[in-house]
Protein backbone atom coordinates (compact mmCIF):
# COMPACT_ATOMS: atom_id res chain seq x y z
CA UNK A 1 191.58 -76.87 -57.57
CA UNK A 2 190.73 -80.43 -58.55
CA UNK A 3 192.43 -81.94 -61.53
CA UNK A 4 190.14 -82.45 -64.73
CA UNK A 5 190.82 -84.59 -67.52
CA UNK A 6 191.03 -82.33 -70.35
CA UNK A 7 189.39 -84.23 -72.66
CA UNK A 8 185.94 -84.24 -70.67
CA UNK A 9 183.60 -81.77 -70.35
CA UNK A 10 182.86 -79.86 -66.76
CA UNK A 11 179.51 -80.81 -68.38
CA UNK A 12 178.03 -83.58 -66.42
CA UNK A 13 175.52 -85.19 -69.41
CA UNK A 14 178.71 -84.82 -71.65
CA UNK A 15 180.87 -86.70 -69.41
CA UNK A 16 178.35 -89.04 -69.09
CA UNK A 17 178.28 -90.31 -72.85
CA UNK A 18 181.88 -89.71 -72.84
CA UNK A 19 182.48 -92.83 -70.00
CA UNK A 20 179.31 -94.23 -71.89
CA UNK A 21 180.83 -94.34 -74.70
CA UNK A 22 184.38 -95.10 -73.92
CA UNK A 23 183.05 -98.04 -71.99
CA UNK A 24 181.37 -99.14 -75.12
CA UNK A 25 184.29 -98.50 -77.60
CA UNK A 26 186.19 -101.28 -75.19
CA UNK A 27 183.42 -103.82 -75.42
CA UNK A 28 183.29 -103.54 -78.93
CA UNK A 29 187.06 -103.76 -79.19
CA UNK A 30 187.30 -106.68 -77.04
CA UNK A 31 184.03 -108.81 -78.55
CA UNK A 32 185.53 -108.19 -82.61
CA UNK A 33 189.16 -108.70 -81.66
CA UNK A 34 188.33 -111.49 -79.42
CA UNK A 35 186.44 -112.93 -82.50
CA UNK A 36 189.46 -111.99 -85.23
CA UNK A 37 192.27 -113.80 -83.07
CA UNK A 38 189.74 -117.09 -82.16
CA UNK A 39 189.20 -117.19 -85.88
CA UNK A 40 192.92 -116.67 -87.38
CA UNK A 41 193.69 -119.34 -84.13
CA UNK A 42 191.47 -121.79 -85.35
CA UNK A 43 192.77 -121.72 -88.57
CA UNK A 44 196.30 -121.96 -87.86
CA UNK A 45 196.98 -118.40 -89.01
CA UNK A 46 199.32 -115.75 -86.64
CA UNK A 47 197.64 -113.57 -84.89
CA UNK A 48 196.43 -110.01 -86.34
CA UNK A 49 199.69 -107.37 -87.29
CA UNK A 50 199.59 -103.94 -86.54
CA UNK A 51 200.92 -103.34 -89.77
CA UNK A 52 198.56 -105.31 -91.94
CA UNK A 53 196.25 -103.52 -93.91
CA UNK A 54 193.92 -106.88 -94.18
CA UNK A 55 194.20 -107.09 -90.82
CA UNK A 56 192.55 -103.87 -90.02
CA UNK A 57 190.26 -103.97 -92.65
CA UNK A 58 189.32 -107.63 -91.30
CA UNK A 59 188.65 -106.03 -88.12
CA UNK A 60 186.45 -103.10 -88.97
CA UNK A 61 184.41 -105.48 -90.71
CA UNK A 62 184.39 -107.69 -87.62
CA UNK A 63 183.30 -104.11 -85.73
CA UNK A 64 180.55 -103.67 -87.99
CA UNK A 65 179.04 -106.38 -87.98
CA UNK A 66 178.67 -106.68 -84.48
CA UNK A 67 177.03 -102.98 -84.33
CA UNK A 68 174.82 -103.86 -86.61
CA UNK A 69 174.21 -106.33 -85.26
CA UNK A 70 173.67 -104.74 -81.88
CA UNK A 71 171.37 -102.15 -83.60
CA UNK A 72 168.82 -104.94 -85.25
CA UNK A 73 168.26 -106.49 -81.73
CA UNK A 74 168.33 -104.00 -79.22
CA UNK A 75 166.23 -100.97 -81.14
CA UNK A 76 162.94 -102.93 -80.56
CA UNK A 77 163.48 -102.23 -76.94
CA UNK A 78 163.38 -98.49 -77.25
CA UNK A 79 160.67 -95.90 -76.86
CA UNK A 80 158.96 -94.53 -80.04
CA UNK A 81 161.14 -91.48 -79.14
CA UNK A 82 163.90 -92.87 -78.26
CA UNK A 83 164.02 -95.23 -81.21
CA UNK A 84 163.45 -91.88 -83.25
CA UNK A 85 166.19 -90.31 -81.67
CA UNK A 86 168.64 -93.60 -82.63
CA UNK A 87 167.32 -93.00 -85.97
CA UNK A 88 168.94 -89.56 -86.00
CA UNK A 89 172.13 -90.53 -84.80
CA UNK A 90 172.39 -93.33 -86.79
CA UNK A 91 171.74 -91.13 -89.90
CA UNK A 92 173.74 -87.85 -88.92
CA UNK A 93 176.39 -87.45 -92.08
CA UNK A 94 180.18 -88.70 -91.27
CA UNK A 95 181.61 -91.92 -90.64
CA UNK A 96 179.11 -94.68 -90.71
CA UNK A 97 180.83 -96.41 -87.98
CA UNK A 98 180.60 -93.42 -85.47
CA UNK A 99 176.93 -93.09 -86.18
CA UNK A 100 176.37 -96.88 -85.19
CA UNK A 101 178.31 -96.16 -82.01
CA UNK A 102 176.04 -92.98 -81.28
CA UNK A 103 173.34 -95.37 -81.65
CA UNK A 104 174.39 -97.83 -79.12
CA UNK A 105 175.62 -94.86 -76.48
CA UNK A 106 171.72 -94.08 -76.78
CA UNK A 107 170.61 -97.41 -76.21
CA UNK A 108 173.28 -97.28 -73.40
CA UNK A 109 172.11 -94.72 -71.90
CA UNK A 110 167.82 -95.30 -72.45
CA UNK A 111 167.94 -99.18 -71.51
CA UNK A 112 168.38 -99.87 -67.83
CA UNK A 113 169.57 -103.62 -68.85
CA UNK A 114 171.85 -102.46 -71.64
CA UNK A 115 174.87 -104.00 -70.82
CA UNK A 116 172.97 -107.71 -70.03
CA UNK A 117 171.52 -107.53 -73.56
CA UNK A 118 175.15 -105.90 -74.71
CA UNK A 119 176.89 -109.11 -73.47
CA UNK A 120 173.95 -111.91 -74.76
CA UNK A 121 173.85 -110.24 -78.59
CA UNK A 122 177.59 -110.66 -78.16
CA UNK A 123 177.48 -114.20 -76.73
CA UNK A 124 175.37 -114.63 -80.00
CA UNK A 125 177.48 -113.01 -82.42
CA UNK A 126 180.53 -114.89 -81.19
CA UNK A 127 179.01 -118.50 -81.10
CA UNK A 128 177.60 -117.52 -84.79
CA UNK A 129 181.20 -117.07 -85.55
CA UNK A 130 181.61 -121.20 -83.92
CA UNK A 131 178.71 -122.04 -86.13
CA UNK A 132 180.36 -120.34 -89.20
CA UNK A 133 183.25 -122.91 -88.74
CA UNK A 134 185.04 -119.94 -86.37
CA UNK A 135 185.65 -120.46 -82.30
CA UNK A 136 183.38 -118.93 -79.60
CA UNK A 137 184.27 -116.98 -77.03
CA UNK A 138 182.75 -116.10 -73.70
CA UNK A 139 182.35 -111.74 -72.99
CA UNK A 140 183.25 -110.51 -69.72
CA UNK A 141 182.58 -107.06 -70.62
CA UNK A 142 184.93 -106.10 -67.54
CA UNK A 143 188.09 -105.86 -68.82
CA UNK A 144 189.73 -102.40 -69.10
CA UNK A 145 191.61 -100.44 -71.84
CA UNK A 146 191.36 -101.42 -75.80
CA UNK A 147 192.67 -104.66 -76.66
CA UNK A 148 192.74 -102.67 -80.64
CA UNK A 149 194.60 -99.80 -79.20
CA UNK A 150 196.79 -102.08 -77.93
CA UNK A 151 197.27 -104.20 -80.67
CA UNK A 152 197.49 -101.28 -83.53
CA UNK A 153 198.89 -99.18 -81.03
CA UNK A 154 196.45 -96.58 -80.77
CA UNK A 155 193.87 -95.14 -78.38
């Protein structure tokens, strides 16, 4: 019997948006965190603590901003359904940021260039940070595992 990661469905649509989404949760982490420790560099500041309240608070506005971000310049792309559909999952009740990452595993998954227009919003987003009087950064998008998990010691 073949081994199956328990936390994925035998479901193959759910496992889909699971790696879709995964993938995406390690983007995000990388672009914001990348932007948080370029910025506290510049400024002669240590980097981000685990333990810092600010810190994380810093960062989730960092991750915010770069979803909404995401969400203003990628949902003119969509469908008339599909941009309905982002609508939905943008609005569903909870946790505002999990509704903004819904939205972008739907754009994922409906835009065959996703991940190009992914990586120039966040090209964007991080030289907005240089003009802001905060470094740039260039975005891979390839690197593996979540540079906040990492850091905060979770995920």
């Amino acid at each position: 019997m073949p081994f199956r990661h328990p936390d994925r469905s035998h479901d193959l649509v759910a496992r889909i948006e699971y790696e879709v989404r995964e993938r995406l949760e390690e983007a995000v982490d990388y672009v914001c965190l990348e932007a948080l420790v370029r910025e506290r560099r510049a400024r002669g500041l240590a980097p981000p603590a685990a333990d810092s309240a600010d810190d994380r608070r810093a960062y989730t506005e960092e991750v915010m901003a770069l979803l909404r971000l995401l969400r203003r310049e990628l949902t003119g792309a969509l469908g008339v359904e599909a941009q309905r559909k982002a609508e939905a999952a943008g609005a569903a009740p909870g946790d505002e940021q999990a509704g903004q990452i819904a939205v972008q595993v739907l754009m994922a998954r409906t835009l065959p260039d996703y991940w190009q227009r992914f990586e120039a919003v966040s090209a964007d987003y991080l030289a907005g940070r240089r003009a802001e009087g905060r470094p740039s950064a260039a975005f891979s998008g390839r690197e593996r595992g979540s540079l906040l998990g990492r850091l905060f010691g979770g995920r």
